[in-house]
PDB file of N, CA and C in Angstrom:
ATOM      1  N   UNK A   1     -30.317 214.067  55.842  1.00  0.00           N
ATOM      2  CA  UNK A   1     -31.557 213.337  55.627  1.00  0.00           C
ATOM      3  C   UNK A   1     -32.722 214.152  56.175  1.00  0.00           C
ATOM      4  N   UNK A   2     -34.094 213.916  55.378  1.00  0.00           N
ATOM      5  CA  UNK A   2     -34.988 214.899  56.146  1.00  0.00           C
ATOM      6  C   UNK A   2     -35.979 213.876  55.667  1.00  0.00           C
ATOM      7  N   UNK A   3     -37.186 214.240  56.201  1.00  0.00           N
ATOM      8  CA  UNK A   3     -38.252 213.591  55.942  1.00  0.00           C
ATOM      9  C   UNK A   3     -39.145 213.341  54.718  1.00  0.00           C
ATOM     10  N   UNK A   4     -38.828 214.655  54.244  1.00  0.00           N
ATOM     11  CA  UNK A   4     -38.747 214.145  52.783  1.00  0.00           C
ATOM     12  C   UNK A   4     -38.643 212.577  51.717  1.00  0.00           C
ATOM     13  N   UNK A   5     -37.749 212.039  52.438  1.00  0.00           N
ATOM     14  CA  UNK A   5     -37.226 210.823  51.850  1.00  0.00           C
ATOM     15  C   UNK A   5     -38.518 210.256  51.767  1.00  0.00           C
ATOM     16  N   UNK A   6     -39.679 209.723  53.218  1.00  0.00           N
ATOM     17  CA  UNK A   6     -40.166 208.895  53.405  1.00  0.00           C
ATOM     18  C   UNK A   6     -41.724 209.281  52.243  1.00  0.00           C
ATOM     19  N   UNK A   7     -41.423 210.468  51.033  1.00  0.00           N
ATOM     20  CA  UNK A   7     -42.441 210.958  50.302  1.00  0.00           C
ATOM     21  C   UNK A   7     -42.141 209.590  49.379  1.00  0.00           C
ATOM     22  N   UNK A   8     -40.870 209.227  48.950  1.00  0.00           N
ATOM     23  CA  UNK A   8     -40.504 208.247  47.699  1.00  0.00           C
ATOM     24  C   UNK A   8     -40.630 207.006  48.130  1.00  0.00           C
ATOM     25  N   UNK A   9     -40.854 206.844  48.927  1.00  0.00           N
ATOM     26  CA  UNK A   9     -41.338 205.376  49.940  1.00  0.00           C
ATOM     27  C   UNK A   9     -42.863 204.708  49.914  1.00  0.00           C
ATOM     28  N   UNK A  10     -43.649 205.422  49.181  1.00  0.00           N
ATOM     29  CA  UNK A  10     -45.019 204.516  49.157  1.00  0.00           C
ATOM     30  C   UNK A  10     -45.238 203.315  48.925  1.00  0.00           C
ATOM     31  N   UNK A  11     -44.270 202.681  48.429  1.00  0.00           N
ATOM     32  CA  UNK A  11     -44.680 201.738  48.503  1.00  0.00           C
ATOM     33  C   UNK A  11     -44.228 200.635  49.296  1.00  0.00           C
ATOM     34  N   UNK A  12     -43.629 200.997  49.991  1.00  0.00           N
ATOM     35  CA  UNK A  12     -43.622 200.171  51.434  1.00  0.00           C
ATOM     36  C   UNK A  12     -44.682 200.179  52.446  1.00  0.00           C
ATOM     37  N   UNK A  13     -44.509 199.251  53.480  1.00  0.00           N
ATOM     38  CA  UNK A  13     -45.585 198.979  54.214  1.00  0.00           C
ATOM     39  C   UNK A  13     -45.215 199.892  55.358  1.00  0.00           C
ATOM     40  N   UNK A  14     -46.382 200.440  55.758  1.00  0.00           N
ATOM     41  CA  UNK A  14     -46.548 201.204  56.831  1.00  0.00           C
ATOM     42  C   UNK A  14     -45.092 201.047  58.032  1.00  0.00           C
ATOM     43  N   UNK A  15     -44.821 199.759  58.180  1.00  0.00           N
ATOM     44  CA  UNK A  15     -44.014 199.234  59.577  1.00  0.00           C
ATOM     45  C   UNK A  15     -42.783 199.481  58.868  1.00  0.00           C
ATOM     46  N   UNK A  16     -42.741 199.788  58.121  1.00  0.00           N
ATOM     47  CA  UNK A  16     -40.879 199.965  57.356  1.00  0.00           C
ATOM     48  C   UNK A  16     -41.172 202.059  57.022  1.00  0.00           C
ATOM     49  N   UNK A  17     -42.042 201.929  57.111  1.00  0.00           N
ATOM     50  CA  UNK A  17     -42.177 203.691  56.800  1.00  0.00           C
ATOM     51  C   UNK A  17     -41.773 204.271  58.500  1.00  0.00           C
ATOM     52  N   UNK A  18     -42.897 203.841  59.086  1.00  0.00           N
ATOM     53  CA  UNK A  18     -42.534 204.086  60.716  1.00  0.00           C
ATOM     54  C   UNK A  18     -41.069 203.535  61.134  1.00  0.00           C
ATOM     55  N   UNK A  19     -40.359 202.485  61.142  1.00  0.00           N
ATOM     56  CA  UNK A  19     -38.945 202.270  61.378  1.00  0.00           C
ATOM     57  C   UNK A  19     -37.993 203.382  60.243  1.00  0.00           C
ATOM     58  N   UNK A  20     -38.361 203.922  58.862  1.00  0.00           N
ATOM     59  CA  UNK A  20     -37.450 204.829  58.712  1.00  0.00           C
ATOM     60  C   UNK A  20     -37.695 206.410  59.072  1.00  0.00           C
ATOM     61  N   UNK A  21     -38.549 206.388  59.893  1.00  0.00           N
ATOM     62  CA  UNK A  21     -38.792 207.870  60.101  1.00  0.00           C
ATOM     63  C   UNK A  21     -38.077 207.595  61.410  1.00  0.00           C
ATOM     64  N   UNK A  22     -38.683 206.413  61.621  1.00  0.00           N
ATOM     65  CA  UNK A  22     -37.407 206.376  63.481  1.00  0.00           C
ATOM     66  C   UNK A  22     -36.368 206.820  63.543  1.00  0.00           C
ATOM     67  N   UNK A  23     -35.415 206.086  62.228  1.00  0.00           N
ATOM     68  CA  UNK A  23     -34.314 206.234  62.193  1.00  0.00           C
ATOM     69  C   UNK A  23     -34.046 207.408  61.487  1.00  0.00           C
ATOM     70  N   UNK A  24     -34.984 208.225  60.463  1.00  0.00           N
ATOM     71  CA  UNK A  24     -34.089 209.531  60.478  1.00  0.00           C
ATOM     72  C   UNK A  24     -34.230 210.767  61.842  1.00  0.00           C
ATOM     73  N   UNK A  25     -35.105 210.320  62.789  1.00  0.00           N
ATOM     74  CA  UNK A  25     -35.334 211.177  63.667  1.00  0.00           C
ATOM     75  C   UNK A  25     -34.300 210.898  64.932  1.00  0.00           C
ATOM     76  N   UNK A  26     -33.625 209.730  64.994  1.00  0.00           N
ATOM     77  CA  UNK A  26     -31.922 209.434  65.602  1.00  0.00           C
ATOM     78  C   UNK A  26     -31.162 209.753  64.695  1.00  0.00           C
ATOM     79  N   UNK A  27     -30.938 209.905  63.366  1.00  0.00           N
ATOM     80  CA  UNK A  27     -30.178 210.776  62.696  1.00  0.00           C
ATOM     81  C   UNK A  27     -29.751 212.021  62.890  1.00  0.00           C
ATOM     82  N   UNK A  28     -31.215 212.890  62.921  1.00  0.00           N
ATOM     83  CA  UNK A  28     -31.262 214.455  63.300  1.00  0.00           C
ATOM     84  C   UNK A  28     -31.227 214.762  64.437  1.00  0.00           C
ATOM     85  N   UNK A  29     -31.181 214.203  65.188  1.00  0.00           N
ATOM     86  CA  UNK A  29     -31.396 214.239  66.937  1.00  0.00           C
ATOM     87  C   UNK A  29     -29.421 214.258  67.121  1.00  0.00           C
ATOM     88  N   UNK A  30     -28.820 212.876  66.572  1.00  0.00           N
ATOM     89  CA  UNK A  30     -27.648 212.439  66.734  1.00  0.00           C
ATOM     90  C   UNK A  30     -26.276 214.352  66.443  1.00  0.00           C
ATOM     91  N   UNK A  31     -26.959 214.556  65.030  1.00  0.00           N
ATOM     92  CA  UNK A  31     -26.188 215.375  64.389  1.00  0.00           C
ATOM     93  C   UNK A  31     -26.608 217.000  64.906  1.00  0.00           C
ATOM     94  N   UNK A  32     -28.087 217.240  65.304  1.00  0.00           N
ATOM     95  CA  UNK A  32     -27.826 218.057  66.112  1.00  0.00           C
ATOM     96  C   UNK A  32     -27.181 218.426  67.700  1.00  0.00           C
ATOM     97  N   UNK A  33     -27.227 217.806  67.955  1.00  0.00           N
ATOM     98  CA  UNK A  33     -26.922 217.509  69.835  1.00  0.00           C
ATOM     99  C   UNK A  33     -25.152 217.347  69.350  1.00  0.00           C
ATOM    100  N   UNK A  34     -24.634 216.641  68.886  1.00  0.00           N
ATOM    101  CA  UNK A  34     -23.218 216.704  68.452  1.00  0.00           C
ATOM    102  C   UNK A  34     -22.548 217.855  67.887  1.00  0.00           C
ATOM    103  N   UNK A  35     -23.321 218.710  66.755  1.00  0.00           N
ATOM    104  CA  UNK A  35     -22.944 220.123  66.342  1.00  0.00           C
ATOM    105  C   UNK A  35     -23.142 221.195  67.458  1.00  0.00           C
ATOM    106  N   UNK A  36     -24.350 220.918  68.671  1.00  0.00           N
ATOM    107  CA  UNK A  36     -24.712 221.969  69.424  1.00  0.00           C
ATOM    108  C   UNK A  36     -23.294 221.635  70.668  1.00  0.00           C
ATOM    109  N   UNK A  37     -23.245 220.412  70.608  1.00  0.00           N
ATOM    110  CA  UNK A  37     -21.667 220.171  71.683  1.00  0.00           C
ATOM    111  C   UNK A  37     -20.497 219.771  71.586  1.00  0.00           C
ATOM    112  N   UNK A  38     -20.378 219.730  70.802  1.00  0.00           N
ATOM    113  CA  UNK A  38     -18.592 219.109  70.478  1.00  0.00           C
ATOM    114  C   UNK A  38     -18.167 220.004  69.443  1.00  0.00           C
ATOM    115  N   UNK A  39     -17.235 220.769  70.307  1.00  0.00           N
ATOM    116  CA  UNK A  39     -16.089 221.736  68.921  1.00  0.00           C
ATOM    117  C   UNK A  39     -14.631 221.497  69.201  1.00  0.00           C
ATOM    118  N   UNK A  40     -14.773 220.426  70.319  1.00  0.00           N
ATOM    119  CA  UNK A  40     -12.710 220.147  70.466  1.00  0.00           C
ATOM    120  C   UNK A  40     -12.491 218.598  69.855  1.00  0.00           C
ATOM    121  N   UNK A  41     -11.870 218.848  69.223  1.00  0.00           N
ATOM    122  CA  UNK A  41     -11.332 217.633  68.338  1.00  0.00           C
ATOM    123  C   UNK A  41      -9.994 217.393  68.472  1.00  0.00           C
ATOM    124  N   UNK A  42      -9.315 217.822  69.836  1.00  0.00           N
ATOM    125  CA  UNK A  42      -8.267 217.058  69.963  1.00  0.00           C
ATOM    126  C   UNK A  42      -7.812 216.109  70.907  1.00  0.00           C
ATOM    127  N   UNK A  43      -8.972 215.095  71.063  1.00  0.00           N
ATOM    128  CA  UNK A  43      -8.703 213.748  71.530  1.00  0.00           C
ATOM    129  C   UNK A  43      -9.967 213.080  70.808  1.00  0.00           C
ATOM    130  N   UNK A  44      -9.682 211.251  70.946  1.00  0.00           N
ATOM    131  CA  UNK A  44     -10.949 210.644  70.614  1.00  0.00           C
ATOM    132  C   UNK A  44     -12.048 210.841  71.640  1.00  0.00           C
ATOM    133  N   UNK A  45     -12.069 210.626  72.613  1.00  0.00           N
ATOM    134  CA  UNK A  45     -13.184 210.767  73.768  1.00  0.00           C
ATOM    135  C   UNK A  45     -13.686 212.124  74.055  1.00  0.00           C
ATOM    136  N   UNK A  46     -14.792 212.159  73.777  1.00  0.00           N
ATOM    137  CA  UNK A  46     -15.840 213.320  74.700  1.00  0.00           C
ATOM    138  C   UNK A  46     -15.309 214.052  75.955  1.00  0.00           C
ATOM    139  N   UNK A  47     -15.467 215.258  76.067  1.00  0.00           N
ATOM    140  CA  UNK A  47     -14.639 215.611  77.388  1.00  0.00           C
ATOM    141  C   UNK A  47     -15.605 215.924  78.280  1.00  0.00           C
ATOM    142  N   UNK A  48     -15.870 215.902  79.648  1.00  0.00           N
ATOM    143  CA  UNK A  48     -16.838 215.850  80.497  1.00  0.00           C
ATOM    144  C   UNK A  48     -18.158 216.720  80.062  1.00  0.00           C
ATOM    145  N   UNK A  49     -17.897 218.057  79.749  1.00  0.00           N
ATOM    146  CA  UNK A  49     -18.824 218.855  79.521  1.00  0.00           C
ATOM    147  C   UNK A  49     -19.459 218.509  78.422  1.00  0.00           C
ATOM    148  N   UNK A  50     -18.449 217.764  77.280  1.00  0.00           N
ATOM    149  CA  UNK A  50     -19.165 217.784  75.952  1.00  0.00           C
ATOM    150  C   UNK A  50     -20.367 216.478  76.114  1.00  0.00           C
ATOM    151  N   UNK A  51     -19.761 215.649  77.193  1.00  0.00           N
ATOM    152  CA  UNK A  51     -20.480 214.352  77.292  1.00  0.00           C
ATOM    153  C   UNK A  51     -22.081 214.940  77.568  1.00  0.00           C
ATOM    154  N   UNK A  52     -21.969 215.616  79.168  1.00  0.00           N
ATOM    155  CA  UNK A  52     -23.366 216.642  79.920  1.00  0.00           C
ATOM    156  C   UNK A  52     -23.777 216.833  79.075  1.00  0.00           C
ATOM    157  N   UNK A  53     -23.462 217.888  77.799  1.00  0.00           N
ATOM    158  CA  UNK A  53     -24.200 218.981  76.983  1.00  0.00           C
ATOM    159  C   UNK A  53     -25.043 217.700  76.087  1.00  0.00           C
ATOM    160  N   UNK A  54     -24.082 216.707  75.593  1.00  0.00           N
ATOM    161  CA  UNK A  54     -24.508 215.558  74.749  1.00  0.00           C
ATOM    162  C   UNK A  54     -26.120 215.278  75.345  1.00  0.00           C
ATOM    163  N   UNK A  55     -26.065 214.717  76.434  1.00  0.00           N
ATOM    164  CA  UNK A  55     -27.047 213.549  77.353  1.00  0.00           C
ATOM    165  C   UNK A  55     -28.058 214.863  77.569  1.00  0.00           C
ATOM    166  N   UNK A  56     -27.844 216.255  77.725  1.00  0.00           N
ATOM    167  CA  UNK A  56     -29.156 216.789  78.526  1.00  0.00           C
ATOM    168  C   UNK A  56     -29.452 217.279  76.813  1.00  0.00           C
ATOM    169  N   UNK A  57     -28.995 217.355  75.807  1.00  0.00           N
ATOM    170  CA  UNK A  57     -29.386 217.352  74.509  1.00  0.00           C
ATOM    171  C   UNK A  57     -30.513 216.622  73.972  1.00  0.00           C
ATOM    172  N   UNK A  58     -30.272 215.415  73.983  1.00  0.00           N
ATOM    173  CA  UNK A  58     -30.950 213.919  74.077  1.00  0.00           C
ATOM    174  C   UNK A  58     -32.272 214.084  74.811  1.00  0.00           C
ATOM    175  N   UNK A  59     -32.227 214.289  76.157  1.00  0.00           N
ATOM    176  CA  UNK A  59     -33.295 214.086  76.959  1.00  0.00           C
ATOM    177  C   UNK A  59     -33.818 214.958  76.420  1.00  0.00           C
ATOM    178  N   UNK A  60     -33.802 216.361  76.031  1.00  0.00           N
ATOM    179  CA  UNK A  60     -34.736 217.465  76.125  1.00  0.00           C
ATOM    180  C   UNK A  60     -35.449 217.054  74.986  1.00  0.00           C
ATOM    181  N   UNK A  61     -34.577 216.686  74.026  1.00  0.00           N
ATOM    182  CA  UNK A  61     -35.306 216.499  72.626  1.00  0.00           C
ATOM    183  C   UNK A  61     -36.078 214.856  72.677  1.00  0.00           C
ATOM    184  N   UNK A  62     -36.043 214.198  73.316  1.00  0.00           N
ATOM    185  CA  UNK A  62     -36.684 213.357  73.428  1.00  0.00           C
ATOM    186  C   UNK A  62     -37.820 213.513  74.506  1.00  0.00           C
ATOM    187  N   UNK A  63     -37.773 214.051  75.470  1.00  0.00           N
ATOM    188  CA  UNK A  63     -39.084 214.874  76.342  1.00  0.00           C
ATOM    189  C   UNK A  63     -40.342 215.823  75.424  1.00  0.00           C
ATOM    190  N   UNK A  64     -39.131 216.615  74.336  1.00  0.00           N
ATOM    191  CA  UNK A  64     -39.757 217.623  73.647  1.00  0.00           C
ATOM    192  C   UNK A  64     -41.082 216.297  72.267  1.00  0.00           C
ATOM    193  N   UNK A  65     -40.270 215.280  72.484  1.00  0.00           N
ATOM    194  CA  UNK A  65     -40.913 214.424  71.372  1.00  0.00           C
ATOM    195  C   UNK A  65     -42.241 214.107  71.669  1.00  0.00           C
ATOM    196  N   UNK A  66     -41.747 213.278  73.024  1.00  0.00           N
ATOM    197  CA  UNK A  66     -43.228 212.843  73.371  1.00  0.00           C
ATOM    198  C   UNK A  66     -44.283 213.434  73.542  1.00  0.00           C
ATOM    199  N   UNK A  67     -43.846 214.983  74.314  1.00  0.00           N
ATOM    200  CA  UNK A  67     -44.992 215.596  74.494  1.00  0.00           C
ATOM    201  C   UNK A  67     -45.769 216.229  73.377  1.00  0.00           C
ATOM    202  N   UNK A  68     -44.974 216.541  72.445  1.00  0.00           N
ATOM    203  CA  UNK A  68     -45.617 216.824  70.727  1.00  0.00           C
ATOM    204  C   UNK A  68     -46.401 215.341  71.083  1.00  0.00           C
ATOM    205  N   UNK A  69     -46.043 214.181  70.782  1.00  0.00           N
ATOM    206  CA  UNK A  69     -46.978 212.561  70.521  1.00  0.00           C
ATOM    207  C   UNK A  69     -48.002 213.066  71.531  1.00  0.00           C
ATOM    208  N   UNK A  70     -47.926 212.886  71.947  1.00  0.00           N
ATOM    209  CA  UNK A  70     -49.118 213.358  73.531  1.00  0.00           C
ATOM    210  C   UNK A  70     -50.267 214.059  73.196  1.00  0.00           C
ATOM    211  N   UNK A  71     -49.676 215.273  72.503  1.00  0.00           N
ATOM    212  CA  UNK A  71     -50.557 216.209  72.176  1.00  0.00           C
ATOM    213  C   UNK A  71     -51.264 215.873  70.894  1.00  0.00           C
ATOM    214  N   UNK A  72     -50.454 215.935  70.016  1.00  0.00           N
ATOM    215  CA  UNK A  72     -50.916 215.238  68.799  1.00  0.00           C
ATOM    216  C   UNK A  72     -52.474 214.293  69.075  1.00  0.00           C
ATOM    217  N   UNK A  73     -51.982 213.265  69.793  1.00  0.00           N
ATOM    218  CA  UNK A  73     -53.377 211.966  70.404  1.00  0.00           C
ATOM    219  C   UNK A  73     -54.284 212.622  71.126  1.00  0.00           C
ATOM    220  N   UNK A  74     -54.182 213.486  72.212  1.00  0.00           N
ATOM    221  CA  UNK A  74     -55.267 214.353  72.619  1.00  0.00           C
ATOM    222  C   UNK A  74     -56.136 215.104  71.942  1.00  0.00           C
ATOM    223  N   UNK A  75     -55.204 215.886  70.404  1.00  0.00           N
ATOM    224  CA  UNK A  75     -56.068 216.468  69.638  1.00  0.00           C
ATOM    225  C   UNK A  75     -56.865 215.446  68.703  1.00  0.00           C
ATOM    226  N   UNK A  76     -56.188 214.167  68.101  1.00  0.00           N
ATOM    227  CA  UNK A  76     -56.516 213.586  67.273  1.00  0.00           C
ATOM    228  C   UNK A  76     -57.881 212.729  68.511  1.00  0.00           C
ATOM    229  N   UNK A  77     -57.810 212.578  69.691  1.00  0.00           N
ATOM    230  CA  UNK A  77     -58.883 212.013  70.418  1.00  0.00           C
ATOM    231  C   UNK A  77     -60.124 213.207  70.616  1.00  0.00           C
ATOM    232  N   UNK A  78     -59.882 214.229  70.760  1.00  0.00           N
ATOM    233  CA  UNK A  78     -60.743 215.413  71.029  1.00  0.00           C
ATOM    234  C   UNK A  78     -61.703 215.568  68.973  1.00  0.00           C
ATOM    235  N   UNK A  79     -61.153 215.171  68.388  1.00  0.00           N
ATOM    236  CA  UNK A  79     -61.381 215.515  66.692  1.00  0.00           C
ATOM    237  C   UNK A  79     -62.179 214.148  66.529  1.00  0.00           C
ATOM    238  N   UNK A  80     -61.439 212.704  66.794  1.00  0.00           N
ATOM    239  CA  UNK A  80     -62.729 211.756  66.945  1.00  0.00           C
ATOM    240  C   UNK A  80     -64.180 211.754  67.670  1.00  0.00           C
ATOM    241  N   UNK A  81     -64.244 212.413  69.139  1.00  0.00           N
ATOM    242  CA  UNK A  81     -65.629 212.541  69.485  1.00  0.00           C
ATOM    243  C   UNK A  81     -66.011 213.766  69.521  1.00  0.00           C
ATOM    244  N   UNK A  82     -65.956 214.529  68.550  1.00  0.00           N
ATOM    245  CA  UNK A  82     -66.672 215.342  67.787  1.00  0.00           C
ATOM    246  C   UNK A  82     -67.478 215.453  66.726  1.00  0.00           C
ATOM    247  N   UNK A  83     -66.632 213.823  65.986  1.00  0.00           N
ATOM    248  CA  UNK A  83     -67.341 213.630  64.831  1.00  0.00           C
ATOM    249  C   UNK A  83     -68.682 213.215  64.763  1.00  0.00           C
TER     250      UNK A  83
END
């Protein structure tokens, strides 16, 4: 899934556009952090390290999110009182 999708979506309302970009961005988050840590597939459960690599996966890319949002609003606030 990529973002793309949410191009064929106009005609939904804003609050269903924002809930599917949510959810493809726990999609891509999910499937990268899982390809970057798990290559043993011989048990069902996560094995300690794969769990770590999982969770500090997650955080970074969710740290890495906000501060893009952050920035984003600073520029988009710095571009309003200019106008």
């Amino acid at each position: 899934m990529d973002k793309n999708m949410l191009a064929g979506l106009e005609g939904l309302p804003e609050e269903d556009k924002a809930r599917m970009s949510s959810m493809i961005d726990h999609l891509q988050l999910r499937d990268r952090c899982f390809n970057d840590c798990v290559d043993n597939f011989t048990r069902k459960a996560l094995q300690k390290q794969e769990e770590t690599c999982v969770m500090r996966c997650a955080e970074k890319f969710l740290k890495h999110s906000m501060r893009v949002g952050l920035r984003f609003a600073e520029l988009n606030s710095q571009a309003a009182t200019q106008d």
